[in-house]
PDB file of N, CA and C in Angstrom:
ATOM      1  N   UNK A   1     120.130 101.663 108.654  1.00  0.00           N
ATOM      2  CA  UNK A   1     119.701 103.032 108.725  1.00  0.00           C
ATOM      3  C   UNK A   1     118.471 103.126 109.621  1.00  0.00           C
ATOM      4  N   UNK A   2     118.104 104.105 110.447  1.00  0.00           N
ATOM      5  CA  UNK A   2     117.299 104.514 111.092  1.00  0.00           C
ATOM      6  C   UNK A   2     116.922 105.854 111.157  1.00  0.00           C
ATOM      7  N   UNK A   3     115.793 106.085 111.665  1.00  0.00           N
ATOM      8  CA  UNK A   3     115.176 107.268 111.409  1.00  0.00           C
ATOM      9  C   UNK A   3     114.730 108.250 113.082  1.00  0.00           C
ATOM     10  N   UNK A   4     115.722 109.532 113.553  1.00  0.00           N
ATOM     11  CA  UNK A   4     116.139 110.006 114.396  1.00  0.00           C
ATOM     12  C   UNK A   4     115.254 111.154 114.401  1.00  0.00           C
ATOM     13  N   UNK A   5     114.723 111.695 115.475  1.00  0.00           N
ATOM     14  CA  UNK A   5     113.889 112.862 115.889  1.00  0.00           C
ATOM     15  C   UNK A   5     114.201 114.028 116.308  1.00  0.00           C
ATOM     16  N   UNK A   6     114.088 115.181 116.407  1.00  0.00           N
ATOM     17  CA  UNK A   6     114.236 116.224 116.997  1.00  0.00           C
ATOM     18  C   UNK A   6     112.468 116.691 118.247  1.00  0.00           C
ATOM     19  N   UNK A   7     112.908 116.643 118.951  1.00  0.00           N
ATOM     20  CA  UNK A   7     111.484 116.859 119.795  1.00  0.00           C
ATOM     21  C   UNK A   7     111.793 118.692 120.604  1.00  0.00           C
ATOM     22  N   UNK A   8     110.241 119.073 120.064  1.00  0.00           N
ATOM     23  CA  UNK A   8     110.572 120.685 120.557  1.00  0.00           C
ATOM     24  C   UNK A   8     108.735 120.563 121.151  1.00  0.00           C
ATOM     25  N   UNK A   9     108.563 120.667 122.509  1.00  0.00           N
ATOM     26  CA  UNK A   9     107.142 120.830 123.059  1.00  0.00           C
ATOM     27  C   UNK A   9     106.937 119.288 122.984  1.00  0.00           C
ATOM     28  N   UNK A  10     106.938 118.267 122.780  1.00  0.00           N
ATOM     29  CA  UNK A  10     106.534 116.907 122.811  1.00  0.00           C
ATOM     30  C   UNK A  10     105.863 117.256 121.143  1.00  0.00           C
ATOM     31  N   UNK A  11     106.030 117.823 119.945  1.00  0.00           N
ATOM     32  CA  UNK A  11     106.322 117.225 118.961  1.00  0.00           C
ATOM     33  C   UNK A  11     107.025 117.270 117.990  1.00  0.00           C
ATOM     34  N   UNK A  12     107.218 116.617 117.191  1.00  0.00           N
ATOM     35  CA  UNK A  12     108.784 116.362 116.074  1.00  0.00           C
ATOM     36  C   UNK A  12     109.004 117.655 115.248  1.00  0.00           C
ATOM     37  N   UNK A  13     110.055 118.258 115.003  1.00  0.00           N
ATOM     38  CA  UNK A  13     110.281 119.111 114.531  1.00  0.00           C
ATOM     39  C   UNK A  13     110.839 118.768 113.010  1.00  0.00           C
ATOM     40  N   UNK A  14     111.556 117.740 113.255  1.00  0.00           N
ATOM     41  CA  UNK A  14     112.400 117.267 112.308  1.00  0.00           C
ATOM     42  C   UNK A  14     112.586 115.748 112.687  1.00  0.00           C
ATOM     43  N   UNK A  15     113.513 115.581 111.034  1.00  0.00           N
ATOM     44  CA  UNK A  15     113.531 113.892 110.711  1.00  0.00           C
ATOM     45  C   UNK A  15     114.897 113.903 110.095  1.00  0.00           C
ATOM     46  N   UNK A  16     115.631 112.645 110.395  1.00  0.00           N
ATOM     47  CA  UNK A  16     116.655 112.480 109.478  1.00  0.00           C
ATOM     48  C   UNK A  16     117.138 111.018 109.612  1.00  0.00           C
ATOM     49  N   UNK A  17     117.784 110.199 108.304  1.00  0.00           N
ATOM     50  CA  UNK A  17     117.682 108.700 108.378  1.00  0.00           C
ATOM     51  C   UNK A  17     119.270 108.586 108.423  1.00  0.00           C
ATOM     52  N   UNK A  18     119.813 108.309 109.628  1.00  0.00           N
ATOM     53  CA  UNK A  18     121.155 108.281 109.788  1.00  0.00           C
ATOM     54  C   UNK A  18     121.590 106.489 110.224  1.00  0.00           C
ATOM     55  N   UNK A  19     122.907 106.516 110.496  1.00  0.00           N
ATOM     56  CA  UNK A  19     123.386 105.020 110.706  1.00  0.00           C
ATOM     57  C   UNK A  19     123.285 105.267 112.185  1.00  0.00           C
ATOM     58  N   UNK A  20     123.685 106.388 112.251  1.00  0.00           N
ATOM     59  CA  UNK A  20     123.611 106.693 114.626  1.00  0.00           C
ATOM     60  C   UNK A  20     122.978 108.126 114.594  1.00  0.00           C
ATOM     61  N   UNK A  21     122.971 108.101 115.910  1.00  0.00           N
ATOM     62  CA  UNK A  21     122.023 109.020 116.644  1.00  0.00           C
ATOM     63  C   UNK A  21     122.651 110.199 116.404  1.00  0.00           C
ATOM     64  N   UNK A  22     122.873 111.484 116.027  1.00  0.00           N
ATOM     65  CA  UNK A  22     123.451 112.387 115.725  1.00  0.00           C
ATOM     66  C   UNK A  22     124.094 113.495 117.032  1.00  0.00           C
ATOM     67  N   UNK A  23     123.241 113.061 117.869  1.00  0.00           N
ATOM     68  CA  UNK A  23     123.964 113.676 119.664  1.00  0.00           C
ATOM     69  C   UNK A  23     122.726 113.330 119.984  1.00  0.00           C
ATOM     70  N   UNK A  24     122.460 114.013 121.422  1.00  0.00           N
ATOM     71  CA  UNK A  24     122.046 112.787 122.701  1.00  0.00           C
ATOM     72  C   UNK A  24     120.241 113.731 122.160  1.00  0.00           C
ATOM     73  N   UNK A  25     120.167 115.070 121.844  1.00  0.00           N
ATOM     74  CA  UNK A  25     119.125 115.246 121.491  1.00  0.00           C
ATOM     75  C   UNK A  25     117.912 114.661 120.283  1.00  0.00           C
ATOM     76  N   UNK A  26     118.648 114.080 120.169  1.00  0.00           N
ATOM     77  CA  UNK A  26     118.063 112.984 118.789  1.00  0.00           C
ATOM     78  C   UNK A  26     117.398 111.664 119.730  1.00  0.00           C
ATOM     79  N   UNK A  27     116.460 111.561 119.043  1.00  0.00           N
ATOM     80  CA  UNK A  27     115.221 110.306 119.448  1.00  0.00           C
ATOM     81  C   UNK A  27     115.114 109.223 118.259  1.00  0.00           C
ATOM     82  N   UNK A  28     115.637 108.289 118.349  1.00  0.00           N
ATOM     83  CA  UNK A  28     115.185 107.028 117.753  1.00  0.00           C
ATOM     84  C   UNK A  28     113.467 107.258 117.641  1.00  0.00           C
ATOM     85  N   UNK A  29     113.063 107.385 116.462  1.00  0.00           N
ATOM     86  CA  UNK A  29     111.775 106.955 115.973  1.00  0.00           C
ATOM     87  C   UNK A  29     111.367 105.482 115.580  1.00  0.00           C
ATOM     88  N   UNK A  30     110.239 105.386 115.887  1.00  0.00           N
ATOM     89  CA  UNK A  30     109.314 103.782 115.897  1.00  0.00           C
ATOM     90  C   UNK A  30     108.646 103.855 114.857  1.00  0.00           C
ATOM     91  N   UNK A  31     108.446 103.203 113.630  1.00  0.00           N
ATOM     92  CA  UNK A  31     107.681 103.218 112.687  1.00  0.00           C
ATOM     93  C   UNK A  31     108.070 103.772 111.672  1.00  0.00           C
ATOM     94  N   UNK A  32     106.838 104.884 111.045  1.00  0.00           N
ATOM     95  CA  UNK A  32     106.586 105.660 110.306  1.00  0.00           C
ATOM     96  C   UNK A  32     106.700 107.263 110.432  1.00  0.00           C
ATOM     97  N   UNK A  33     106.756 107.327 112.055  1.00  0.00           N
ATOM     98  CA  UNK A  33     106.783 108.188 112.719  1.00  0.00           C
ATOM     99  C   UNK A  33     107.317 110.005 111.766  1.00  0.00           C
ATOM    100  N   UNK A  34     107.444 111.050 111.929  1.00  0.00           N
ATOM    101  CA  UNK A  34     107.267 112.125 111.245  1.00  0.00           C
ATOM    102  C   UNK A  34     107.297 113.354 111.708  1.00  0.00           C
ATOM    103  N   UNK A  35     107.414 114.285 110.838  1.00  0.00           N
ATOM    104  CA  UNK A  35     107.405 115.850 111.514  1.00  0.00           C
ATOM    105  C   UNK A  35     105.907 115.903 111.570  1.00  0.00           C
ATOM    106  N   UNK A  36     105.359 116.566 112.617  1.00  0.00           N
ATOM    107  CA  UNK A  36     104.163 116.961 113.681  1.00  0.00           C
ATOM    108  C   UNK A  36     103.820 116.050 113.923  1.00  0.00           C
ATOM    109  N   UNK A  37     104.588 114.682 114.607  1.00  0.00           N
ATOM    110  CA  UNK A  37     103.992 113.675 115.471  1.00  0.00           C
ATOM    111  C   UNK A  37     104.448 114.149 116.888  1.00  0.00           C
ATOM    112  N   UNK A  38     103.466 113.758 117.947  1.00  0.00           N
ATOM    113  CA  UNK A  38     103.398 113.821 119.121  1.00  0.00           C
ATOM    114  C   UNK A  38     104.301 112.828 119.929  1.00  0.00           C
ATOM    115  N   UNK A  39     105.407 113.252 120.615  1.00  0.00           N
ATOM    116  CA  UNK A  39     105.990 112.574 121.759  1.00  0.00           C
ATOM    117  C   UNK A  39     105.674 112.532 122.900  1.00  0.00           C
ATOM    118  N   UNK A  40     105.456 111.619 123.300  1.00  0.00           N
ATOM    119  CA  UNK A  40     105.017 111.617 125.324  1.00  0.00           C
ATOM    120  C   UNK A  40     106.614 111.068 125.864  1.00  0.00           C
ATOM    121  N   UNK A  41     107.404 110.913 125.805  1.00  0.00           N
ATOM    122  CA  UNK A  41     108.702 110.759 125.951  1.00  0.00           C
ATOM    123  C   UNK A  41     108.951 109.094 125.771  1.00  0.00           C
ATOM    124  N   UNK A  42     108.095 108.385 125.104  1.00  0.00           N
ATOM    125  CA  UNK A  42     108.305 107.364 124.957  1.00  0.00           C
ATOM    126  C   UNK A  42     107.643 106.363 123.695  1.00  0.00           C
ATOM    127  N   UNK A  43     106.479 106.969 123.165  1.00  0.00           N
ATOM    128  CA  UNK A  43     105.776 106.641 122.175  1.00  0.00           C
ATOM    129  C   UNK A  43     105.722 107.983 120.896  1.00  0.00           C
ATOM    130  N   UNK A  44     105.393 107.691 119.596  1.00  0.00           N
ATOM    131  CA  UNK A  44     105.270 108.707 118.679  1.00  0.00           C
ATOM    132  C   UNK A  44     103.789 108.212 118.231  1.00  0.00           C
ATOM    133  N   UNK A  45     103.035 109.315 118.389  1.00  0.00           N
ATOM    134  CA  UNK A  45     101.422 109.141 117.625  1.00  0.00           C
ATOM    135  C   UNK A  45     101.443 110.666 116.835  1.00  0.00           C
ATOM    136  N   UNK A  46     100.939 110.274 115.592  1.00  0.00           N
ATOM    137  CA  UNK A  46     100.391 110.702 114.228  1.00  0.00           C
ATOM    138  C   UNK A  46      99.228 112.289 114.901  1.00  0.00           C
ATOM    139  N   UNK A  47      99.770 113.228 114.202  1.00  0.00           N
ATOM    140  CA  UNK A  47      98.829 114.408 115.033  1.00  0.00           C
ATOM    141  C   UNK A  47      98.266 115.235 113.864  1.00  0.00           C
ATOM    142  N   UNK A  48      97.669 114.481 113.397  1.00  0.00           N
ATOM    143  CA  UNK A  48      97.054 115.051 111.910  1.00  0.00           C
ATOM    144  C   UNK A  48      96.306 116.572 111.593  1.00  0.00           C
ATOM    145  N   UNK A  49      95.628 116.607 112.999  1.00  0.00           N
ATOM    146  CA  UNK A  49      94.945 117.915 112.875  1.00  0.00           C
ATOM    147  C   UNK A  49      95.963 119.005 113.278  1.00  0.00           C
ATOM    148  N   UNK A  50      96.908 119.339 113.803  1.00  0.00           N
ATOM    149  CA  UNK A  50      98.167 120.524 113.792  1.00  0.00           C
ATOM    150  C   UNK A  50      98.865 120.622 112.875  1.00  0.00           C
ATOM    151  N   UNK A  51      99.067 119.405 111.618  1.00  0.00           N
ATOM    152  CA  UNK A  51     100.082 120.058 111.043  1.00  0.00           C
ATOM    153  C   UNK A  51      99.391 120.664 109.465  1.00  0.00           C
ATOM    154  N   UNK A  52     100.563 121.432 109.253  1.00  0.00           N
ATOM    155  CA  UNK A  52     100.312 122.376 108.225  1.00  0.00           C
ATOM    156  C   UNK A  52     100.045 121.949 107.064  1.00  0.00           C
ATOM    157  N   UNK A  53      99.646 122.051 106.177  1.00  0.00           N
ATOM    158  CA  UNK A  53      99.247 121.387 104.606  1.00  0.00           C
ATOM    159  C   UNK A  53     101.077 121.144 103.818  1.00  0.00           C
ATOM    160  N   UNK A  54     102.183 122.535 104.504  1.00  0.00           N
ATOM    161  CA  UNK A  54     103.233 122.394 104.279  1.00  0.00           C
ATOM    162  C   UNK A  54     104.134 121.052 105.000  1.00  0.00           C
ATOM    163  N   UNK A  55     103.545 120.937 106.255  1.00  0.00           N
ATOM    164  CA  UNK A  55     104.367 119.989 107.035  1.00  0.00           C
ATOM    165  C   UNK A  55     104.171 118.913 106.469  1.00  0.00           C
ATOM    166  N   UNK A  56     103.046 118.394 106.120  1.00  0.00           N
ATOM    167  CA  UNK A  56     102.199 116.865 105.371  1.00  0.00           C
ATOM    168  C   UNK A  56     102.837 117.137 104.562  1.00  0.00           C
ATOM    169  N   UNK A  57     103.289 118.200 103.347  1.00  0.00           N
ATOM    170  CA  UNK A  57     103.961 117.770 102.026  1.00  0.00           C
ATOM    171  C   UNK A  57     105.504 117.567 102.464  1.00  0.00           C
ATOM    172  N   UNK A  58     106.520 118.019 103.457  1.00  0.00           N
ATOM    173  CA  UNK A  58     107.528 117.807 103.457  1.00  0.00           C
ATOM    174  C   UNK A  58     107.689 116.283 104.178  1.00  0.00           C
ATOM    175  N   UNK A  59     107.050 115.814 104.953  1.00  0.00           N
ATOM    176  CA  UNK A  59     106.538 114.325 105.212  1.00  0.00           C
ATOM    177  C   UNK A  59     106.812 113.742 104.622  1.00  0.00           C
ATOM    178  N   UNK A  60     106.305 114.249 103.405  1.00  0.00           N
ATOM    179  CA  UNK A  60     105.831 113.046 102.295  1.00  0.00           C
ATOM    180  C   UNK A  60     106.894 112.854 101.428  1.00  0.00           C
ATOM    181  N   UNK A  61     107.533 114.130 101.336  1.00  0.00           N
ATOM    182  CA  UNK A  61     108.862 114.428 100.847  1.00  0.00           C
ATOM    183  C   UNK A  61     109.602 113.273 101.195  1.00  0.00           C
ATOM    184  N   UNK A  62     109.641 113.527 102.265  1.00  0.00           N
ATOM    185  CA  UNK A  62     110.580 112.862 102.898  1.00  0.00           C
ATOM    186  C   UNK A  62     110.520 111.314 102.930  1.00  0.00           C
ATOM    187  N   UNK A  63     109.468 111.165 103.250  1.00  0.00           N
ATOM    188  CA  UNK A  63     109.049 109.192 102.875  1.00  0.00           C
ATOM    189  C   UNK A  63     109.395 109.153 101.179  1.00  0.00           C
ATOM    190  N   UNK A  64     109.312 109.607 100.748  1.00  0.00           N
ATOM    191  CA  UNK A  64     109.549 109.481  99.079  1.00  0.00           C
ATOM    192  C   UNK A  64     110.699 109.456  98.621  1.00  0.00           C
ATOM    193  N   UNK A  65     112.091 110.035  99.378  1.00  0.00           N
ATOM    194  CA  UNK A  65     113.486 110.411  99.768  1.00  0.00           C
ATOM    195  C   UNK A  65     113.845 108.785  99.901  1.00  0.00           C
ATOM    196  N   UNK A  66     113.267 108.695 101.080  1.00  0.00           N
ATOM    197  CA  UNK A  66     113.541 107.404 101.323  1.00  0.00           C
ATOM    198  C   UNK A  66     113.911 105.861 100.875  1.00  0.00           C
ATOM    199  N   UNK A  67     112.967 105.895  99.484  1.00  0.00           N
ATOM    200  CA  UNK A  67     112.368 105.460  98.665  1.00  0.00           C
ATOM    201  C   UNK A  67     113.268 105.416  97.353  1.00  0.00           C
ATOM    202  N   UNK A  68     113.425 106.517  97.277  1.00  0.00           N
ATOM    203  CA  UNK A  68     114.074 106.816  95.956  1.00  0.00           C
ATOM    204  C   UNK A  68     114.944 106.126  95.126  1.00  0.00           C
ATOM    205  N   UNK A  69     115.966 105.455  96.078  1.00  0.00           N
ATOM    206  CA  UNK A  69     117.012 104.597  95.497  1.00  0.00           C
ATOM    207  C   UNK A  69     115.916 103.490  94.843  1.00  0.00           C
ATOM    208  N   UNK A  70     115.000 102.934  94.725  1.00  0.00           N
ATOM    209  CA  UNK A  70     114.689 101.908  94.109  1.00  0.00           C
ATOM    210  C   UNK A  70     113.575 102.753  92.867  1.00  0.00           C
ATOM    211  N   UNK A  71     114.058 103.792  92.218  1.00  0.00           N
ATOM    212  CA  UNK A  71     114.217 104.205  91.159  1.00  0.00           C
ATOM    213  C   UNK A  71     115.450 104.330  90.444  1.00  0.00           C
ATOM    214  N   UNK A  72     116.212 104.086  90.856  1.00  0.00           N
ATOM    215  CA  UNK A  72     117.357 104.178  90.506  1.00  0.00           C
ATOM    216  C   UNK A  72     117.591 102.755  88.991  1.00  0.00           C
ATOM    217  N   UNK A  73     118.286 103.135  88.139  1.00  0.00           N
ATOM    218  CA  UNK A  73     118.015 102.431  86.685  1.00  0.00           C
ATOM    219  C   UNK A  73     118.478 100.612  87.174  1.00  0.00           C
ATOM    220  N   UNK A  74     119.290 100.993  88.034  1.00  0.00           N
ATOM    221  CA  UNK A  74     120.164  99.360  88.291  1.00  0.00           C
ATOM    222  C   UNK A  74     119.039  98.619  89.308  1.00  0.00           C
ATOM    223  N   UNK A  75     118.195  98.635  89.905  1.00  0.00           N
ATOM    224  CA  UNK A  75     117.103  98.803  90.802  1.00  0.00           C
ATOM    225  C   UNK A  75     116.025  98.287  89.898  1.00  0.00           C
ATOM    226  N   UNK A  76     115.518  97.361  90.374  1.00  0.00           N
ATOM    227  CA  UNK A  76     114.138  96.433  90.121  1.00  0.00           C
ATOM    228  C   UNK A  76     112.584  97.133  90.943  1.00  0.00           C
ATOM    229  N   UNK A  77     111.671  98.116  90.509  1.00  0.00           N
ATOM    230  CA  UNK A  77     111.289  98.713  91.857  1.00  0.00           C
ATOM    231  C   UNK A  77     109.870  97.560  92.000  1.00  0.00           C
ATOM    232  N   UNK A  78     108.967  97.001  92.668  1.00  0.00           N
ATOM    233  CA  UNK A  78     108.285  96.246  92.961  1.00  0.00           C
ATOM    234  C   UNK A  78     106.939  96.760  92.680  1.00  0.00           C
ATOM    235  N   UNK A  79     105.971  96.292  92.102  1.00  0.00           N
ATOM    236  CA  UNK A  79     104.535  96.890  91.746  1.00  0.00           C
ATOM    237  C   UNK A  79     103.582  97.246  93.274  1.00  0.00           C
ATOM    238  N   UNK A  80     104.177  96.779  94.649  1.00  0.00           N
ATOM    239  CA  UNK A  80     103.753  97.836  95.333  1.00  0.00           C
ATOM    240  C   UNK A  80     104.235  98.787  95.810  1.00  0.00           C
ATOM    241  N   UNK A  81     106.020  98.901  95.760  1.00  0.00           N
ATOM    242  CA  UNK A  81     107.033 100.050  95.891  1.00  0.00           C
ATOM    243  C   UNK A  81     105.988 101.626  94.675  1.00  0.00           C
ATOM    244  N   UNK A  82     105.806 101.033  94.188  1.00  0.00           N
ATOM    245  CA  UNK A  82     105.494 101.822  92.855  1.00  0.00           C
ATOM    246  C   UNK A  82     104.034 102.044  93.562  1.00  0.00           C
ATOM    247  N   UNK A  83     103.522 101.376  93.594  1.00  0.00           N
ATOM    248  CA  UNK A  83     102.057 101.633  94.363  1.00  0.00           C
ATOM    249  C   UNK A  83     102.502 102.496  95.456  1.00  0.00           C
ATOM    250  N   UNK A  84     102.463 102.249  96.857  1.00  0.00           N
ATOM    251  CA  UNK A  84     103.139 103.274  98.420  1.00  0.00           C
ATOM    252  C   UNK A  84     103.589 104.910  97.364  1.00  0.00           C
ATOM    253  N   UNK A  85     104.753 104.383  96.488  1.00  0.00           N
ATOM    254  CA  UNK A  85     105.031 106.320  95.997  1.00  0.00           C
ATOM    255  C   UNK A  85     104.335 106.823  95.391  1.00  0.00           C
ATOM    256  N   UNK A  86     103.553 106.244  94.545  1.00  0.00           N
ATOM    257  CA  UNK A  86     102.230 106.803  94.047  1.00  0.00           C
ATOM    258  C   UNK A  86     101.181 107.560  95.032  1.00  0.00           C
ATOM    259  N   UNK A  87     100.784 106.794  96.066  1.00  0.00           N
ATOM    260  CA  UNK A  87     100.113 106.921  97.186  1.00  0.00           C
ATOM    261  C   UNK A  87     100.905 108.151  97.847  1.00  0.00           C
ATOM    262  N   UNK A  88     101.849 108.403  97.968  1.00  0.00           N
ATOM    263  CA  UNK A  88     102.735 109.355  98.484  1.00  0.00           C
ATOM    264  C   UNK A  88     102.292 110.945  97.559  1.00  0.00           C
ATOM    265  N   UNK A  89     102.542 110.613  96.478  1.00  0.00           N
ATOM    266  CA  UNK A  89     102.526 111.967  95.522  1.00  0.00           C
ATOM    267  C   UNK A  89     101.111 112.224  95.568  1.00  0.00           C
ATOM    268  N   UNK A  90     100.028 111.540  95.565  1.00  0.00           N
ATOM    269  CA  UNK A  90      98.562 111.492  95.374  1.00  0.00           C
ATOM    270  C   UNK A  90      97.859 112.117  96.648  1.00  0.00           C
ATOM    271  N   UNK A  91      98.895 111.810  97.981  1.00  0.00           N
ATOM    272  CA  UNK A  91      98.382 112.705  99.409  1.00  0.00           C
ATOM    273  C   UNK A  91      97.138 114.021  99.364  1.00  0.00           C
ATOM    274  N   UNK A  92      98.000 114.933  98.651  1.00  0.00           N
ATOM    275  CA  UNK A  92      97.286 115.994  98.492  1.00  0.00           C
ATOM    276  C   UNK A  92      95.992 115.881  97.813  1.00  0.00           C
ATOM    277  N   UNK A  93      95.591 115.213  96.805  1.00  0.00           N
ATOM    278  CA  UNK A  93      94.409 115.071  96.025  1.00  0.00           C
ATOM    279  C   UNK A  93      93.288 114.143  96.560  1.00  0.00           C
ATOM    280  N   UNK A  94      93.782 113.539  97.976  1.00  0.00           N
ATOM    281  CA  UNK A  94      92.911 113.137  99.258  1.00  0.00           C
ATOM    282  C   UNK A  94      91.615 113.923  99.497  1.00  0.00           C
ATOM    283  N   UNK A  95      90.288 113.431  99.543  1.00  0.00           N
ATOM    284  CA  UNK A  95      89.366 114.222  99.911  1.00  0.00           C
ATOM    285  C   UNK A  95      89.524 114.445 101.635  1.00  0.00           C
ATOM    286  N   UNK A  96      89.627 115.818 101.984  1.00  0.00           N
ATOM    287  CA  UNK A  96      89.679 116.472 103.543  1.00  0.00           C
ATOM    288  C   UNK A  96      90.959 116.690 103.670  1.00  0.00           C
ATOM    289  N   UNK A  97      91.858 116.703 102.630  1.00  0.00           N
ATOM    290  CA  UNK A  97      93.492 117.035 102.715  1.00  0.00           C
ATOM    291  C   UNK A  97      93.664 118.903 103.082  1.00  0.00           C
ATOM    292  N   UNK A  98      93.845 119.074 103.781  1.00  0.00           N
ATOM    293  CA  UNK A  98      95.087 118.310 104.788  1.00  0.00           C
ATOM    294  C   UNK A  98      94.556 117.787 106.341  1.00  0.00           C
ATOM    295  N   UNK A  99      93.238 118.277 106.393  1.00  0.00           N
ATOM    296  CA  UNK A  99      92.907 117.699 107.602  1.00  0.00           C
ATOM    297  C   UNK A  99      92.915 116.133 108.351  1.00  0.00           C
ATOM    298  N   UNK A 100      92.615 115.844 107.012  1.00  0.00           N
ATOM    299  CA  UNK A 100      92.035 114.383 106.528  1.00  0.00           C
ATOM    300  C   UNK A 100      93.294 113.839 106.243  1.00  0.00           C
ATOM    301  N   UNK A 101      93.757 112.860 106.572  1.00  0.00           N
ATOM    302  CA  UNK A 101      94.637 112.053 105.361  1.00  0.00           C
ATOM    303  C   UNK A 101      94.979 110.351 105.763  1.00  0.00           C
ATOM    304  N   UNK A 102      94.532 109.405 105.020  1.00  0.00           N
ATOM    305  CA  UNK A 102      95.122 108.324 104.943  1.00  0.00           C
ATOM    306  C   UNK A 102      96.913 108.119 104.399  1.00  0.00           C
ATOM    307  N   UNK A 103      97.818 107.629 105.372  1.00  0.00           N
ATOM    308  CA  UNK A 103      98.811 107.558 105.064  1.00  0.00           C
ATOM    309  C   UNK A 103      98.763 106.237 104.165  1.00  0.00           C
ATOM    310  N   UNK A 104      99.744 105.738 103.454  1.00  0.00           N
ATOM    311  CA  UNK A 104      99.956 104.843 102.612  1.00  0.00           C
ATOM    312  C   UNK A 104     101.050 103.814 103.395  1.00  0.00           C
ATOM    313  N   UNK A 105     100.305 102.445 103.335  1.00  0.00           N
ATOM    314  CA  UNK A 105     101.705 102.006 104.647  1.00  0.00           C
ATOM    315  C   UNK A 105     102.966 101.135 103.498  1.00  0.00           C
ATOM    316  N   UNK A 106     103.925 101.507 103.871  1.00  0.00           N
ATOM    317  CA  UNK A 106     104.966 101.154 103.101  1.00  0.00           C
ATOM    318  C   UNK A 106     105.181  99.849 102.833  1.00  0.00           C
ATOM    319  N   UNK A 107     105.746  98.945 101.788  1.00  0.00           N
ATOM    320  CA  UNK A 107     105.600  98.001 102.013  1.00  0.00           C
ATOM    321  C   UNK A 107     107.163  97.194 102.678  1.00  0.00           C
ATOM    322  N   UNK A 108     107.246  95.906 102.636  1.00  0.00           N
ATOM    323  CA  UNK A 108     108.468  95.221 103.192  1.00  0.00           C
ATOM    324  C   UNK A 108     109.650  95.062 101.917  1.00  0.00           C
TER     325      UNK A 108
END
């Protein structure tokens, strides 16, 4: 699975974690990459001060989506899996949120 872009102005509009590219307007994302990250047509950087307090929560949404199956009851989830989604839900209660925000880096 990989995680595919929509680019509108050089930044992400949208996200979605598919097996292929969904048509030719879709961008393979690098990383962690996200809605209101900046594209130069070849790199994705983190644009913290444009996006909306809404955009950071659907983000986060979305990294947490991601995630999810290792809540699942048959699923062993790992004491830093559990740590990263914690860190995920806790975003908002960040001092300087939404301006401000330390992302939580996922683990392996």
């Amino acid at each position: 699975m990989a995680i595919y872009a929509i680019i509108e102005d050089g930044v992400v509009i949208n996200t979605v974690v598919a097996e292929n590219k969904l048509d030719e307007s879709w961008v393979l994302c690098s990383g962690e990459a996200g809605i209101g990250w900046n594209y130069d047509g070849t790199n994705f950087t983190e644009n913290v001060t444009n996006q909306t307090e809404e955009q950071i929560r659907m983000e986060r949404d979305r990294l947490l989506e991601e995630t999810d199956f290792y809540a699942l009851p048959d699923v062993t989830m790992s004491a830093e899996m559990t740590t990263y989604r914690q860190a995920l839900r806790d975003l908002p209660a960040q001092e300087g949120f939404p301006d401000t925000i330390t992302w939580p880096t996922k683990p392996e």
